[in-house]
C-alpha atoms as a PDB file:
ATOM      1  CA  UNK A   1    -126.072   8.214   5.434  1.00  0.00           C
ATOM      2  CA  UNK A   2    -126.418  11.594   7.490  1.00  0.00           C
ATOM      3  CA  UNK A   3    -122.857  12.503   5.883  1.00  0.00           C
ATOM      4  CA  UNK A   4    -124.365  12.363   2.319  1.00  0.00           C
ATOM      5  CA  UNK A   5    -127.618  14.496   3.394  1.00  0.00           C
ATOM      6  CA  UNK A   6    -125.097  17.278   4.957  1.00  0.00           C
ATOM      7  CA  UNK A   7    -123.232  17.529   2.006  1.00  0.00           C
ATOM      8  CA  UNK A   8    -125.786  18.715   0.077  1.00  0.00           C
ATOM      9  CA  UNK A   9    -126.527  21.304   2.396  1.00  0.00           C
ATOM     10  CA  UNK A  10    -122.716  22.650   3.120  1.00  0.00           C
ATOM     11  CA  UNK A  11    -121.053  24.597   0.562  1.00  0.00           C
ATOM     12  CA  UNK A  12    -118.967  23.559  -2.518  1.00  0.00           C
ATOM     13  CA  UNK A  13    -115.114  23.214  -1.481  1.00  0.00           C
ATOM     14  CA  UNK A  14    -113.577  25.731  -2.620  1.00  0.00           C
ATOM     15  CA  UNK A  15    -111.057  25.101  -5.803  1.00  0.00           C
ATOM     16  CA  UNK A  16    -107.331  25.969  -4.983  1.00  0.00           C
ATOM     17  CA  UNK A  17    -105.901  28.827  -7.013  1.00  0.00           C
ATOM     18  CA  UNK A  18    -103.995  28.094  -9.827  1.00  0.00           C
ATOM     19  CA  UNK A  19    -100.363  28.351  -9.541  1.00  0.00           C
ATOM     20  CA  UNK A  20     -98.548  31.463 -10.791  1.00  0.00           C
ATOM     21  CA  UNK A  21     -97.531  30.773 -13.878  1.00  0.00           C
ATOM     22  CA  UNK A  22     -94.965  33.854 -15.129  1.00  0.00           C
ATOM     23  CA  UNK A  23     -95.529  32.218 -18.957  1.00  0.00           C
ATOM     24  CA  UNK A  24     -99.200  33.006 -18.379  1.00  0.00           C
ATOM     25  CA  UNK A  25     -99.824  36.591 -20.430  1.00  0.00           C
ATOM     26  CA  UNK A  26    -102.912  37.379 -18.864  1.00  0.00           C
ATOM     27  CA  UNK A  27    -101.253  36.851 -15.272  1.00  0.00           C
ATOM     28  CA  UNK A  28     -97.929  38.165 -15.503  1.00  0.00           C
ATOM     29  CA  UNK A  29     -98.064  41.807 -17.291  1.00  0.00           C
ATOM     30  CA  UNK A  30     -93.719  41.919 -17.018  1.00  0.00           C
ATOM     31  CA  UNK A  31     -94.337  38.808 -19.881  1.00  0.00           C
ATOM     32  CA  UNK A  32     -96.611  39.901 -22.036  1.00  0.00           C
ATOM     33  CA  UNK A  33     -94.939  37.652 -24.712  1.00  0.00           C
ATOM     34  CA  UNK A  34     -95.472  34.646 -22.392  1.00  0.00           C
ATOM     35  CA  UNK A  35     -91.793  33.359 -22.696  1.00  0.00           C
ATOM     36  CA  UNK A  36     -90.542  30.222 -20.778  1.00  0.00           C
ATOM     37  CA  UNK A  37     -87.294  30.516 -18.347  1.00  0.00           C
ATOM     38  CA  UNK A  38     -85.122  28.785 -21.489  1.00  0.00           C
ATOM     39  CA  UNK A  39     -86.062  31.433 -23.817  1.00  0.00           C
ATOM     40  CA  UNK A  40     -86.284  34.647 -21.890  1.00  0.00           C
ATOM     41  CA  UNK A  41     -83.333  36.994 -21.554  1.00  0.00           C
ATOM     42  CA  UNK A  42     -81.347  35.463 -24.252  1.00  0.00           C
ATOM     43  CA  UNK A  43     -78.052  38.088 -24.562  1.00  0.00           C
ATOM     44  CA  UNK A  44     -77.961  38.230 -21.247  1.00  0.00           C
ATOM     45  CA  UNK A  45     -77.603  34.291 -20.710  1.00  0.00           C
ATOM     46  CA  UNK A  46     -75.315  33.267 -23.822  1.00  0.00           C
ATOM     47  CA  UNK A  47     -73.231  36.088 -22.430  1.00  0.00           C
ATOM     48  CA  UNK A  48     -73.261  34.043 -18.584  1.00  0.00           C
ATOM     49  CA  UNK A  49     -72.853  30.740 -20.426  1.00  0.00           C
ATOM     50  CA  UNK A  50     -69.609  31.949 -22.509  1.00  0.00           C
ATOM     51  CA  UNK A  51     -68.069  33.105 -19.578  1.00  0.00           C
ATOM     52  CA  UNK A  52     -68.440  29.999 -17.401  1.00  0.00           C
ATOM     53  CA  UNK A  53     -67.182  27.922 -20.906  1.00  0.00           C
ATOM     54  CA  UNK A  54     -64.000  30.392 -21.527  1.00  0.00           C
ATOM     55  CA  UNK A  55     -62.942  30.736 -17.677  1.00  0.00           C
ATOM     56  CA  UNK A  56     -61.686  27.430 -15.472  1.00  0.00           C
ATOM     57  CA  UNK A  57     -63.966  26.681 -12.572  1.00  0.00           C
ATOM     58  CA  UNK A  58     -61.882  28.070  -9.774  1.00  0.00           C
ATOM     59  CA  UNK A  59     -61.520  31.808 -12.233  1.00  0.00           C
ATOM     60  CA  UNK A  60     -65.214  31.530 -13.230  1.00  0.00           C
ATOM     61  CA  UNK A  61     -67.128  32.456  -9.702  1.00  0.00           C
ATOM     62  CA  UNK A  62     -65.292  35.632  -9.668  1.00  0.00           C
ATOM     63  CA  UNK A  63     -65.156  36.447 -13.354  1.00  0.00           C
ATOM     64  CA  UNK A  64     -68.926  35.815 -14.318  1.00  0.00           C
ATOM     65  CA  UNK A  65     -70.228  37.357 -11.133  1.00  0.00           C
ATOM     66  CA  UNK A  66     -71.338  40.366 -12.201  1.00  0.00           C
ATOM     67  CA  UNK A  67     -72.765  38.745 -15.754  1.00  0.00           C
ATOM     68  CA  UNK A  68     -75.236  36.293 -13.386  1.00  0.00           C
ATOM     69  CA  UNK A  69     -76.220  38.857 -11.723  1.00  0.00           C
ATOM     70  CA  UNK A  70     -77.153  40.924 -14.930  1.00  0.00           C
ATOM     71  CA  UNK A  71     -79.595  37.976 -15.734  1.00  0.00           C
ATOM     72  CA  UNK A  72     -81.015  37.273 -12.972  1.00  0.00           C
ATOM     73  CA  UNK A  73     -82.010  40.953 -12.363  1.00  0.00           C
ATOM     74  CA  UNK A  74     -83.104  40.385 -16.838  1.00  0.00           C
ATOM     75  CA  UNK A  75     -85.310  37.188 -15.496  1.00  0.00           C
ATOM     76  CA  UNK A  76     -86.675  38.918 -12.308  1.00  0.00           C
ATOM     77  CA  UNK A  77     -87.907  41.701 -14.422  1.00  0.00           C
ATOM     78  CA  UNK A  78     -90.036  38.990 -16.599  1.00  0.00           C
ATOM     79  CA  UNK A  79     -91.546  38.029 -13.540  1.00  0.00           C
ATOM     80  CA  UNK A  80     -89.436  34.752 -12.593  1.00  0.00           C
ATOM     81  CA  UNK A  81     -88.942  34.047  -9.130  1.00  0.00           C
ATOM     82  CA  UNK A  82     -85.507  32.691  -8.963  1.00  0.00           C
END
């Protein structure tokens, strides 16, 4: 009983914050046009992708390096946390 009359008394809970969301426009001004991770940095990942399908697995660490890192830094800029 005393727990019900204290409670209206103590403060609201506070609400959690909302996750960042890098889609979200109004939160993330490096994505203005609120693209997803599939969609964003699209040269830069079909080039990745082709590499990794034209090299064998053992060639394509070494060969598509530099191309992963290129979109990563493309998806970093957007405001993705990879």
């Amino acid at each position: 009983m005393f727990e019900k009359i204290a409670s209206l008394w103590s403060p609201a809970p506070a609400t959690p914050a909302a996750p960042y969301d890098p889609t979200n426009p109004k939160v993330n001004p490096l994505n203005p046009q609120g693209l997803k991770p599939c969609c964003a940095c699209p040269q830069t990942k079909s080039a990745r992708d082709d590499c990794f399908l034209n090299n064998s697995t053992s060639e394509a660490d070494d060969k598509c390096r530099e191309l992963v890192e290129n979109h990563l830094a493309c998806m970093r800029s957007l405001g993705f946390k990879l």
